[in-house]
N, C-alpha and C. Protein backbone atom coordinates (compact mmCIF):
# COMPACT_ATOMS: atom_id res chain seq x y z
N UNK A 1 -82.52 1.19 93.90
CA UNK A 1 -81.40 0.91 93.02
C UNK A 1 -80.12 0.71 93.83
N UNK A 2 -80.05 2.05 94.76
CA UNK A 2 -78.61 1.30 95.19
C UNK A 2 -78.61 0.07 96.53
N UNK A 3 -80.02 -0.25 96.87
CA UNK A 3 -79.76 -1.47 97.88
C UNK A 3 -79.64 -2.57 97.15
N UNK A 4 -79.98 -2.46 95.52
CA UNK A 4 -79.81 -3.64 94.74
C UNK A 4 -78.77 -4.01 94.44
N UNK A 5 -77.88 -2.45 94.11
CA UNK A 5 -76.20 -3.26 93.82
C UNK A 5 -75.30 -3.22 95.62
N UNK A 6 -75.89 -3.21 96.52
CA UNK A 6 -75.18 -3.62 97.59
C UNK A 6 -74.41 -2.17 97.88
N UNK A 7 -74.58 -1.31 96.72
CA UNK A 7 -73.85 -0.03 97.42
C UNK A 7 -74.24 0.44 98.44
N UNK A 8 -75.47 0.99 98.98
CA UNK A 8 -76.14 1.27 99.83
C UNK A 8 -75.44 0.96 101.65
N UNK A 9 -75.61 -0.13 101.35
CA UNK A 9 -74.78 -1.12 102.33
C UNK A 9 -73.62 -0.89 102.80
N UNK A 10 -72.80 -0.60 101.43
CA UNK A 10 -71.23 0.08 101.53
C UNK A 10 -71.16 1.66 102.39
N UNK A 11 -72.45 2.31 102.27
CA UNK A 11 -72.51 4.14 102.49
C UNK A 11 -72.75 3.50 103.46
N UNK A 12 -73.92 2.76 104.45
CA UNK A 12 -74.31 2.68 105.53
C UNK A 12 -73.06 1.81 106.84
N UNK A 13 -72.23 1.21 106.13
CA UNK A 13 -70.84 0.60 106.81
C UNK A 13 -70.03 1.76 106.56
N UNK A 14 -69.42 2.51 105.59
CA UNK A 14 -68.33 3.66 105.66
C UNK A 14 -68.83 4.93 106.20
N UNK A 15 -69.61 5.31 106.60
CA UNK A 15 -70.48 6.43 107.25
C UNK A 15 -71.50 6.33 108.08
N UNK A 16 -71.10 7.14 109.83
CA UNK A 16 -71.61 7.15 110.10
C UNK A 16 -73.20 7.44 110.36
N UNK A 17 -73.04 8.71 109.65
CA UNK A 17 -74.62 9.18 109.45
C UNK A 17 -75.71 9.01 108.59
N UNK A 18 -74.95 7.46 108.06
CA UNK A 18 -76.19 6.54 107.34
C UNK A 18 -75.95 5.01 108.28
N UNK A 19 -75.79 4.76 109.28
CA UNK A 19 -75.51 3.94 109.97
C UNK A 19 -77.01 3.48 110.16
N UNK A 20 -77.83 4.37 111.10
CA UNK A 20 -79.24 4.14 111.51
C UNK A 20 -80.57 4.45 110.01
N UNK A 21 -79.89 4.09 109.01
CA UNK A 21 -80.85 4.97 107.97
C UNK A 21 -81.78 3.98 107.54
N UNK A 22 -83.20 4.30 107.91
CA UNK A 22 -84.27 4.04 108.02
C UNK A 22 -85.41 4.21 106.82
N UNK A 23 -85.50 3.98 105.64
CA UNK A 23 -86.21 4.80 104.52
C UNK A 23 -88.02 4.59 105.18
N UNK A 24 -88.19 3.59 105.97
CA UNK A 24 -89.45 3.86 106.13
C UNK A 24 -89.93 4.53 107.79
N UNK A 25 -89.22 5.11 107.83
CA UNK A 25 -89.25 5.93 109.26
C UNK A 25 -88.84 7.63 109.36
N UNK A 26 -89.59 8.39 109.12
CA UNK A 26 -89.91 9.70 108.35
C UNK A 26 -88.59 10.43 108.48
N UNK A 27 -88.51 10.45 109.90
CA UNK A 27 -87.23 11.29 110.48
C UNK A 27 -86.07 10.86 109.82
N UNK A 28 -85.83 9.33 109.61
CA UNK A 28 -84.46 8.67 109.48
C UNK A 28 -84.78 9.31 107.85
N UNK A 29 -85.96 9.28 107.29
CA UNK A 29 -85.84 9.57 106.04
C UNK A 29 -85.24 10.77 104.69
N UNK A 30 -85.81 11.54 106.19
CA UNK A 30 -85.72 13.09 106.39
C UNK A 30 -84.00 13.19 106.26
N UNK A 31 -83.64 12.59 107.56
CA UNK A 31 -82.02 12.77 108.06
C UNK A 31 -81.25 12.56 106.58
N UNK A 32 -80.92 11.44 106.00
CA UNK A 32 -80.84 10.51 104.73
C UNK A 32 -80.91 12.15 103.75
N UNK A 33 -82.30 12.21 103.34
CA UNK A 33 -82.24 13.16 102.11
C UNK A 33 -81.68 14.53 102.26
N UNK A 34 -81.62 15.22 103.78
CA UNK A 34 -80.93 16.13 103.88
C UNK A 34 -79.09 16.15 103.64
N UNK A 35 -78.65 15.19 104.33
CA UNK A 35 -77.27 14.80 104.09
C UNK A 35 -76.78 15.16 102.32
N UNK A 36 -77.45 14.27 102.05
CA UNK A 36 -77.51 14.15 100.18
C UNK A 36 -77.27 15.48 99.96
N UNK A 37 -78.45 16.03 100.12
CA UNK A 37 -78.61 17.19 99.52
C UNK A 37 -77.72 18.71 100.37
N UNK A 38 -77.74 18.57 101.33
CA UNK A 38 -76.37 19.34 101.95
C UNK A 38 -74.97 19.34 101.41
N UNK A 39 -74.96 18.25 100.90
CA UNK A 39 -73.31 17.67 100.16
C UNK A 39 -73.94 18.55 98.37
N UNK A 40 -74.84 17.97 98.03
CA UNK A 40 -74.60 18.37 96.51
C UNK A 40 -75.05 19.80 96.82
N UNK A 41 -75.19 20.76 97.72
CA UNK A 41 -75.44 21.92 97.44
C UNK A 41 -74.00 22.57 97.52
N UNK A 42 -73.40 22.17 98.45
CA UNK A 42 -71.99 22.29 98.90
C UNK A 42 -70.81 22.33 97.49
N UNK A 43 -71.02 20.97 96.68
CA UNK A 43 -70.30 21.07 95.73
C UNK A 43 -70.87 21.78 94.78
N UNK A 44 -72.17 21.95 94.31
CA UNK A 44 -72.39 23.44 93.53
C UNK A 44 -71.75 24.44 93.85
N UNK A 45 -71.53 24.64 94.86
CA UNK A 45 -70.89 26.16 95.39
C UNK A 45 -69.38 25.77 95.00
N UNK A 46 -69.01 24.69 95.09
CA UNK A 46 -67.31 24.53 94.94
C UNK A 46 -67.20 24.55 93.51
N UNK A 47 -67.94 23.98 92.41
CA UNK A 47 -67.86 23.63 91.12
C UNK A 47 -68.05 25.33 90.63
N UNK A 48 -68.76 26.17 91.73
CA UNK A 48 -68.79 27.55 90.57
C UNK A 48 -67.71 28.33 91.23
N UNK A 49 -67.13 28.03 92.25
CA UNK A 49 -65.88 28.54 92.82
C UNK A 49 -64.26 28.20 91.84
N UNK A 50 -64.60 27.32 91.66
CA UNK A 50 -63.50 26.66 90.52
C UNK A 50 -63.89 26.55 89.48
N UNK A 51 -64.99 27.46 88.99
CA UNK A 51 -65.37 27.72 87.48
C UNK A 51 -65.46 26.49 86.56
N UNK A 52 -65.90 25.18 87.29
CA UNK A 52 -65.70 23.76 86.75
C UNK A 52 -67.17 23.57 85.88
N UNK A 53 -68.51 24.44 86.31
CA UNK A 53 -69.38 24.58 86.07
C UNK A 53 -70.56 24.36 86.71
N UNK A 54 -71.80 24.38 86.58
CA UNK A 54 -72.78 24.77 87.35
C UNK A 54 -73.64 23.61 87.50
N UNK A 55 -74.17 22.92 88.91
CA UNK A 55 -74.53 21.84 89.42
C UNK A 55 -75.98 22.10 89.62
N UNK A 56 -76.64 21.92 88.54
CA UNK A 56 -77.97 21.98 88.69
C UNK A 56 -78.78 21.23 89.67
N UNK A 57 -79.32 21.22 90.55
CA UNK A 57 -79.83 20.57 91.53
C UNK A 57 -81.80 20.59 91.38
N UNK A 58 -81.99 19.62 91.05
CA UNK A 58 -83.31 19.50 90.66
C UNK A 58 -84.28 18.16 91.30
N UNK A 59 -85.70 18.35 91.38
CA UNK A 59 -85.47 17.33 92.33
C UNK A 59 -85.81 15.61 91.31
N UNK A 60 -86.31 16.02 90.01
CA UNK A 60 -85.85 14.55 89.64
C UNK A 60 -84.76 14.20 88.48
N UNK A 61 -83.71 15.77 88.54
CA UNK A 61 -82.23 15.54 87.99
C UNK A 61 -81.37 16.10 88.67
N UNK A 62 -80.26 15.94 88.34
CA UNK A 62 -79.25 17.00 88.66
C UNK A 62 -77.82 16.71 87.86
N UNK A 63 -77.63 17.69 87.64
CA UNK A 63 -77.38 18.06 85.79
C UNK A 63 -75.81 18.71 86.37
N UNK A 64 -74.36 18.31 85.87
CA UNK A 64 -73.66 19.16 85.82
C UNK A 64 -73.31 20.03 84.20
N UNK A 65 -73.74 21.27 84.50
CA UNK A 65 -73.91 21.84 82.99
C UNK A 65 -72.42 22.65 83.02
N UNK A 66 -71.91 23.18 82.04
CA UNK A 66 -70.52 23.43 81.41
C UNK A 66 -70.55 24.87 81.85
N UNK A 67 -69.56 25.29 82.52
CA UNK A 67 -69.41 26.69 83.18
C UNK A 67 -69.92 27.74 82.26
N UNK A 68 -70.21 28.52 82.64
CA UNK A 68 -70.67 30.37 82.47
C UNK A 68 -69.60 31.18 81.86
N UNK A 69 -70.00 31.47 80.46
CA UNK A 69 -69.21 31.98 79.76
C UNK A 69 -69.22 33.81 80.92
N UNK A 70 -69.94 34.09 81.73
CA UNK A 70 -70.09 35.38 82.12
C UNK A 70 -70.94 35.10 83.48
N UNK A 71 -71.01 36.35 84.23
CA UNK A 71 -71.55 36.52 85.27
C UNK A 71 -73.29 36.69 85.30
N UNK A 72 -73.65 36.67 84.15
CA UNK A 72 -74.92 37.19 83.22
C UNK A 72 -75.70 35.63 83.10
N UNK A 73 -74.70 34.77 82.23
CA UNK A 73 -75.57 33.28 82.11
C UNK A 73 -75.09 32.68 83.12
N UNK A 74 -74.17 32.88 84.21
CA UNK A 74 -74.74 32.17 85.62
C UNK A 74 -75.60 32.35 86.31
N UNK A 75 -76.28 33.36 86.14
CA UNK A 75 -77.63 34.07 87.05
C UNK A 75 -78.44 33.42 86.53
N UNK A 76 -78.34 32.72 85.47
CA UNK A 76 -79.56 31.90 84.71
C UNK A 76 -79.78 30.81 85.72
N UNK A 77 -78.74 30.12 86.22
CA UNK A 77 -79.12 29.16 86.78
C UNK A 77 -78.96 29.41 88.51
N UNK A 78 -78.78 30.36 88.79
CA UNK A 78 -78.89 30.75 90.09
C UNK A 78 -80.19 31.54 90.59
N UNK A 79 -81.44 30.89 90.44
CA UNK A 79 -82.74 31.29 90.87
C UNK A 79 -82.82 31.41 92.46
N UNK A 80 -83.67 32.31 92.80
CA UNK A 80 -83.76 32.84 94.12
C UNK A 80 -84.48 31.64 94.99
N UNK A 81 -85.68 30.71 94.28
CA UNK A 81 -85.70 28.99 94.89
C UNK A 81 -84.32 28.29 95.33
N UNK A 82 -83.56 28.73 94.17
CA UNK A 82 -82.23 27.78 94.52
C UNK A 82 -81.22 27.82 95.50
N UNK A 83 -81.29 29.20 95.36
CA UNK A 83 -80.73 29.88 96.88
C UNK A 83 -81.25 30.14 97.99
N UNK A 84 -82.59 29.86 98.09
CA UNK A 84 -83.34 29.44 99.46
C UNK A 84 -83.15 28.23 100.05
N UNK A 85 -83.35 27.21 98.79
CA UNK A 85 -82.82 25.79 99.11
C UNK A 85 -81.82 25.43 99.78
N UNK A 86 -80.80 26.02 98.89
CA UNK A 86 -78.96 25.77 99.54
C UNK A 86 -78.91 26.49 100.89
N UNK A 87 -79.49 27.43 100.75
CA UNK A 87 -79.44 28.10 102.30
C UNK A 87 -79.88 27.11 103.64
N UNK A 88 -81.38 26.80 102.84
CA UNK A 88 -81.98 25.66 104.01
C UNK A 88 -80.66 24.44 104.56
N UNK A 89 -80.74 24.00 103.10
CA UNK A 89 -79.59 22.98 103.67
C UNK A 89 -78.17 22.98 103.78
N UNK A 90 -77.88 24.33 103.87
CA UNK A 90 -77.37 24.85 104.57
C UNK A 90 -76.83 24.62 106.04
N UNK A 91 -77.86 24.67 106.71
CA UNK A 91 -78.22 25.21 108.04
C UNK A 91 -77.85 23.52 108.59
N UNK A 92 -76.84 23.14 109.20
CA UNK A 92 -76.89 21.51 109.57
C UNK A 92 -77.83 21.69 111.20
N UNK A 93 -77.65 22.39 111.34
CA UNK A 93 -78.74 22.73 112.97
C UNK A 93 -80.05 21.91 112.52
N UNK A 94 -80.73 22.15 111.06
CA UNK A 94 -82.39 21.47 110.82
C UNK A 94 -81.56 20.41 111.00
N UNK A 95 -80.71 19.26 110.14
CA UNK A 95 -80.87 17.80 110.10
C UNK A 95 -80.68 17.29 112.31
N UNK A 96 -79.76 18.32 112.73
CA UNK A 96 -79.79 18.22 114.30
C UNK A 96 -80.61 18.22 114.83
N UNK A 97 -81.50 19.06 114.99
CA UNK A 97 -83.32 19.55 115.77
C UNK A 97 -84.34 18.73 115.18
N UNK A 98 -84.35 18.68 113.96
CA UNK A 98 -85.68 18.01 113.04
C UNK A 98 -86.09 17.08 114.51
N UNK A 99 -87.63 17.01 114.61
CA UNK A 99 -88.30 15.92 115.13
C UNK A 99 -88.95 15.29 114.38
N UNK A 100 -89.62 13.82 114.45
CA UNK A 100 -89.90 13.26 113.95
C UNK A 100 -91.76 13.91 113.45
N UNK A 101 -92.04 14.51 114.38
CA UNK A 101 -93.16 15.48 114.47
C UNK A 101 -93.06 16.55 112.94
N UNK A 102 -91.98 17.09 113.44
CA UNK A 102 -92.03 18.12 111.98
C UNK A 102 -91.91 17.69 111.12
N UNK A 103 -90.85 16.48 110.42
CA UNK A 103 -90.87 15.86 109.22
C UNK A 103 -92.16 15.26 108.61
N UNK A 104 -93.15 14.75 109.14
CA UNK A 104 -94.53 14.21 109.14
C UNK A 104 -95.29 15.56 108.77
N UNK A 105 -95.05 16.45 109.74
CA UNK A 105 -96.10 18.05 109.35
C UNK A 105 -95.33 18.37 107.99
N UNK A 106 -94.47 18.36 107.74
CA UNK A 106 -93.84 19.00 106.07
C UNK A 106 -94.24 17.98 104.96
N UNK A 107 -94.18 16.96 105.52
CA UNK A 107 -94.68 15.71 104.65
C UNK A 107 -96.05 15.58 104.10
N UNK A 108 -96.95 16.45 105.36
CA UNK A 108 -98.46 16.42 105.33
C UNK A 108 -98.65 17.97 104.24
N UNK A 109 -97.77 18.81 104.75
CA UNK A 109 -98.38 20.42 104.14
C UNK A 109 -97.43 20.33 102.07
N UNK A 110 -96.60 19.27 102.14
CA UNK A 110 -96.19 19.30 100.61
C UNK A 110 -97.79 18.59 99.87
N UNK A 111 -97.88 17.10 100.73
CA UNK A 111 -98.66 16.82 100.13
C UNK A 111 -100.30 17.52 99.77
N UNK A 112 -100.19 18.27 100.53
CA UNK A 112 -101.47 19.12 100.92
C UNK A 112 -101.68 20.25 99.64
N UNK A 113 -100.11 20.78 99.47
CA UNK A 113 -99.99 22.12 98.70
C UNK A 113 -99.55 21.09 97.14
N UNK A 114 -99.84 19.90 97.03
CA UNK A 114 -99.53 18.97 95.88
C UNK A 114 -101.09 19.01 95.43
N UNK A 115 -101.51 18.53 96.23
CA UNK A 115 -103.15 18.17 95.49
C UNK A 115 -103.88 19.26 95.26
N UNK A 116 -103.16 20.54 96.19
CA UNK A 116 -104.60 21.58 95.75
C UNK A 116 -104.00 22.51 94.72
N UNK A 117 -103.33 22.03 93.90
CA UNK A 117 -102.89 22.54 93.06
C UNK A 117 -101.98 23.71 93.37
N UNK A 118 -100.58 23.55 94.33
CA UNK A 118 -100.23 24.43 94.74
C UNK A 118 -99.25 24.97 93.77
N UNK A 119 -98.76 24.79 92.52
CA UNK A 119 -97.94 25.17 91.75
C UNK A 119 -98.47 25.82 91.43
N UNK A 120 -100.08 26.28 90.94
CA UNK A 120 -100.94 27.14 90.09
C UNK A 120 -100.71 28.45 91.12
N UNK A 121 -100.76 28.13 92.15
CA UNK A 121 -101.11 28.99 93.47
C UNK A 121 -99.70 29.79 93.86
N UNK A 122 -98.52 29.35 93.44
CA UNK A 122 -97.26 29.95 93.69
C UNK A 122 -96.70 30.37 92.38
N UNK A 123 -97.18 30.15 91.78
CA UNK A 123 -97.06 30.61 90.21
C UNK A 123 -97.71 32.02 90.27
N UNK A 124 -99.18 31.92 90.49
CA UNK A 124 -99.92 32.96 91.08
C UNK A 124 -99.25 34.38 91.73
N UNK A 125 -98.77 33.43 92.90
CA UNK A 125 -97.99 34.34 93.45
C UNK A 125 -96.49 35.13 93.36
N UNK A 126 -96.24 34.29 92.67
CA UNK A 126 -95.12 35.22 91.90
C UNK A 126 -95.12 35.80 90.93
N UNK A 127 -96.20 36.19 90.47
CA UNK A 127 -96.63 37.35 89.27
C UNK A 127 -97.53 38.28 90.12
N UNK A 128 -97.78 38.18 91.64
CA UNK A 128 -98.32 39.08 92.52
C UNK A 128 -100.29 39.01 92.44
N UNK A 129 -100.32 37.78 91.83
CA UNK A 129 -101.69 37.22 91.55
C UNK A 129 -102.29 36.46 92.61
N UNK A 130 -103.88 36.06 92.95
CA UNK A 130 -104.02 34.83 93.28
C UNK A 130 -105.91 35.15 92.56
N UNK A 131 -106.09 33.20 92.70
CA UNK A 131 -107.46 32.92 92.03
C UNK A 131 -108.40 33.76 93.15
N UNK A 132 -109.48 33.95 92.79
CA UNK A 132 -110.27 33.80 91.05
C UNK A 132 -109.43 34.99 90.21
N UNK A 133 -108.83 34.46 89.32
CA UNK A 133 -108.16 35.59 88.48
C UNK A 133 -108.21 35.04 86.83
N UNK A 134 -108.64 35.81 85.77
CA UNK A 134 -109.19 34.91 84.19
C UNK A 134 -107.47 35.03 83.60
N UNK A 135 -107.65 34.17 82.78
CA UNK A 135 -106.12 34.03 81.58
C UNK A 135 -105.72 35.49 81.11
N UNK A 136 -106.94 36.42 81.02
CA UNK A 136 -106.42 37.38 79.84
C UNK A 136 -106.08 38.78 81.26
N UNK A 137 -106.14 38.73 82.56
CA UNK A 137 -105.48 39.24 83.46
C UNK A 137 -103.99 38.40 83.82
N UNK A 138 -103.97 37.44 83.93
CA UNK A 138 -102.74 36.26 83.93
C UNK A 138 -101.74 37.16 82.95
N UNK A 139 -101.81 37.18 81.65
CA UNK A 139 -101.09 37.25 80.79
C UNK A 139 -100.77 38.83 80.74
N UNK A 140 -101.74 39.49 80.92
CA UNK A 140 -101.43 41.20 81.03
C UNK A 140 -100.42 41.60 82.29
N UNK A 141 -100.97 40.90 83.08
CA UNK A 141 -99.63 41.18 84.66
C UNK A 141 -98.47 40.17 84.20
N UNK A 142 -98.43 39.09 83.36
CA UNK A 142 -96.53 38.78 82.68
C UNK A 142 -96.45 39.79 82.39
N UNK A 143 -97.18 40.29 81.08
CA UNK A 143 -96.43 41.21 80.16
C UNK A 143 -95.93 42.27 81.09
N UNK A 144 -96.54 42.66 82.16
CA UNK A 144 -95.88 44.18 83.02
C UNK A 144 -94.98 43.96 83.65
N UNK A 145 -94.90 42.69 84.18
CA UNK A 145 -94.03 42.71 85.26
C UNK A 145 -92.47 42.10 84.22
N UNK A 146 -92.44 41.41 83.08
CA UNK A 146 -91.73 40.70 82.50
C UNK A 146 -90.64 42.61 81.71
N UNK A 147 -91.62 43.32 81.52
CA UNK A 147 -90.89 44.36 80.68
C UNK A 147 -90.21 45.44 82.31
N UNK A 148 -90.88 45.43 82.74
CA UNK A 148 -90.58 46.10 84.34
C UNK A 148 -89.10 45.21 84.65
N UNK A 149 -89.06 44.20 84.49
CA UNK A 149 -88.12 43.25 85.48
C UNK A 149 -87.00 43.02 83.98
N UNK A 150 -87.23 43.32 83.17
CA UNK A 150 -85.90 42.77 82.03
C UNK A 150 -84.71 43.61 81.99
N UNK A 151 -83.82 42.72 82.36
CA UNK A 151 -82.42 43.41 82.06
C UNK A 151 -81.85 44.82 81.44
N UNK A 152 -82.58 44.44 80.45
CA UNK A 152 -82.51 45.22 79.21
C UNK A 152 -82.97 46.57 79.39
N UNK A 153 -83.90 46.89 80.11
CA UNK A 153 -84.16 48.10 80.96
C UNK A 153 -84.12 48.07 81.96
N UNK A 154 -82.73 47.54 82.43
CA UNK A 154 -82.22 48.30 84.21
C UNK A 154 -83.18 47.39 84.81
N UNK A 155 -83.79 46.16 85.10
CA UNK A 155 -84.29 45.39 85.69
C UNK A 155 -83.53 44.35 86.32
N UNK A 156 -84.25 43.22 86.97
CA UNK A 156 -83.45 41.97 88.03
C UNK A 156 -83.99 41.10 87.05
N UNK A 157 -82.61 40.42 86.13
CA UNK A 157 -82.80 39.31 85.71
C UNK A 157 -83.47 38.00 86.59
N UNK A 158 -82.30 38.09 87.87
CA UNK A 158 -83.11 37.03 88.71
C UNK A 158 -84.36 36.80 89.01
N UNK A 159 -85.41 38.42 88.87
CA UNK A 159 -86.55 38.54 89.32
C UNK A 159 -87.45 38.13 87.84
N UNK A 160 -86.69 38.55 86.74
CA UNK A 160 -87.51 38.07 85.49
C UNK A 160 -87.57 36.51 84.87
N UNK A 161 -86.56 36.02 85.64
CA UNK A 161 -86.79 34.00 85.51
C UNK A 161 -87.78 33.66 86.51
N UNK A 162 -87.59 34.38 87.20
CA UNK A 162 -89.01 33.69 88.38
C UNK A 162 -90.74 34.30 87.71
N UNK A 163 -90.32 35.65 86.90
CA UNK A 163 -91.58 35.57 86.45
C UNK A 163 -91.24 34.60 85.07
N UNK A 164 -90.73 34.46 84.79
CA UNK A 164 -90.97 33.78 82.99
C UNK A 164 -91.38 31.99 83.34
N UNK A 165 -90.73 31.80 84.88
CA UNK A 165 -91.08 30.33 85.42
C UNK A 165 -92.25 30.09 85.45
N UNK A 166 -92.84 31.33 86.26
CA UNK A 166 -94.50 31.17 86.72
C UNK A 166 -95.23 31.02 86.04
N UNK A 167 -94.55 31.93 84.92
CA UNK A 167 -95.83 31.94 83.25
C UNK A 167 -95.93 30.58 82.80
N UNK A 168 -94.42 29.90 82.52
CA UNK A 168 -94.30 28.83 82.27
C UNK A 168 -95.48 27.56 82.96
N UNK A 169 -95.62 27.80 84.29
CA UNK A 169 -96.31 26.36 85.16
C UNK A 169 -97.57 26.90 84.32
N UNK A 170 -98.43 28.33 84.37
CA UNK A 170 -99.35 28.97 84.41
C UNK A 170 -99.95 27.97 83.16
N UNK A 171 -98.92 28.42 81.70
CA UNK A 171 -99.07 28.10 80.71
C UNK A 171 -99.40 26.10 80.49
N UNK A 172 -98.93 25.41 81.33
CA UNK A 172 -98.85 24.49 81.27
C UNK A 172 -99.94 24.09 81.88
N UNK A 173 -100.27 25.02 82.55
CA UNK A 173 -101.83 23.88 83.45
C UNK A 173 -103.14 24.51 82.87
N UNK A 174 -102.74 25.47 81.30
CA UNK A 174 -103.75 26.24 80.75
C UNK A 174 -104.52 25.07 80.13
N UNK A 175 -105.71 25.34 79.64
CA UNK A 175 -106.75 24.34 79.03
C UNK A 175 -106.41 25.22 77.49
N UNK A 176 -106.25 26.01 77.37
CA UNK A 176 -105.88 26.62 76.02
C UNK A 176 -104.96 25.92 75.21
């Protein structure tokens, strides 16, 4: 889309560090999506600094949603994924070091943890599960860990979206 309206062109002439940008050359590809995403993690952090509201960063949206009436429904959208993420890209040292070697090995182990159904498998694991495990154990370890982890009794909200997520994929790849 944007090499079609010529913008593209415009980022790669006004900036240097899309000068060499390569979409079919892993590293240059790599370099490219980290930038992006270093900048919009950056202004999430500025948009909740200036209470402008919260920059959902997703990987096929990203949503600016209307500030946090409280410190309570910003934690909603501040998941402990999300803050691993921003951390990663974070770090401008990876887009510096990356070799063209490692971008190819991350490229190989997403696609790897894509086909073998790795959402089932980290879903799994964040309810402290893994297969062979039946639905009606699945659903008994939500229910413990979901009443263990709720707010509402002195629990980590943050820790009870990551279980209510997992249930969520769990539920979705159920045949039920």
């Amino acid at each position: 889309m944007l090499a079609k309206t010529g913008r593209f062109n415009r980022l790669r002439e006004s900036n240097a560090l899309f000068a060499d940008f390569n979409a079919r050359e892993p590293l240059s590809l790599f370099r490219g999506h980290f930038v992006l995403f270093h900048a919009l993690y950056r202004l999430r952090d500025r948009a909740r600094r200036e209470r402008r509201g919260e920059l959902a960063i997703e990987p096929l949206a990203i949503v600016l949603r209307p500030p946090a009436a409280d410190a309570s429904a910003q934690a909603i959208f501040a998941t402990p994924e999300a803050e691993r993420l921003s951390a990663w890209y974070g770090d401008w040292e990876r887009w510096r070091t990356a070799t063209a070697a490692e971008v190819i090995e991350w490229l190989r182990q997403f696609q790897a943890l894509r086909r073998s159904g790795g959402q089932r498998a980290l879903a799994l694991a964040a309810l402290g599960l893994q297969d062979p495990v039946d639905r009606a154990a699945i659903k008994q370890q939500y229910r413990r860990l979901a009443m263990r982890h709720h707010p509402d009794r002195g629990g980590d909200g943050l820790r009870l979206r990551d279980i209510n997520a997992a249930w969520a994929v769990l539920q979705a790849g159920s045949d039920e």
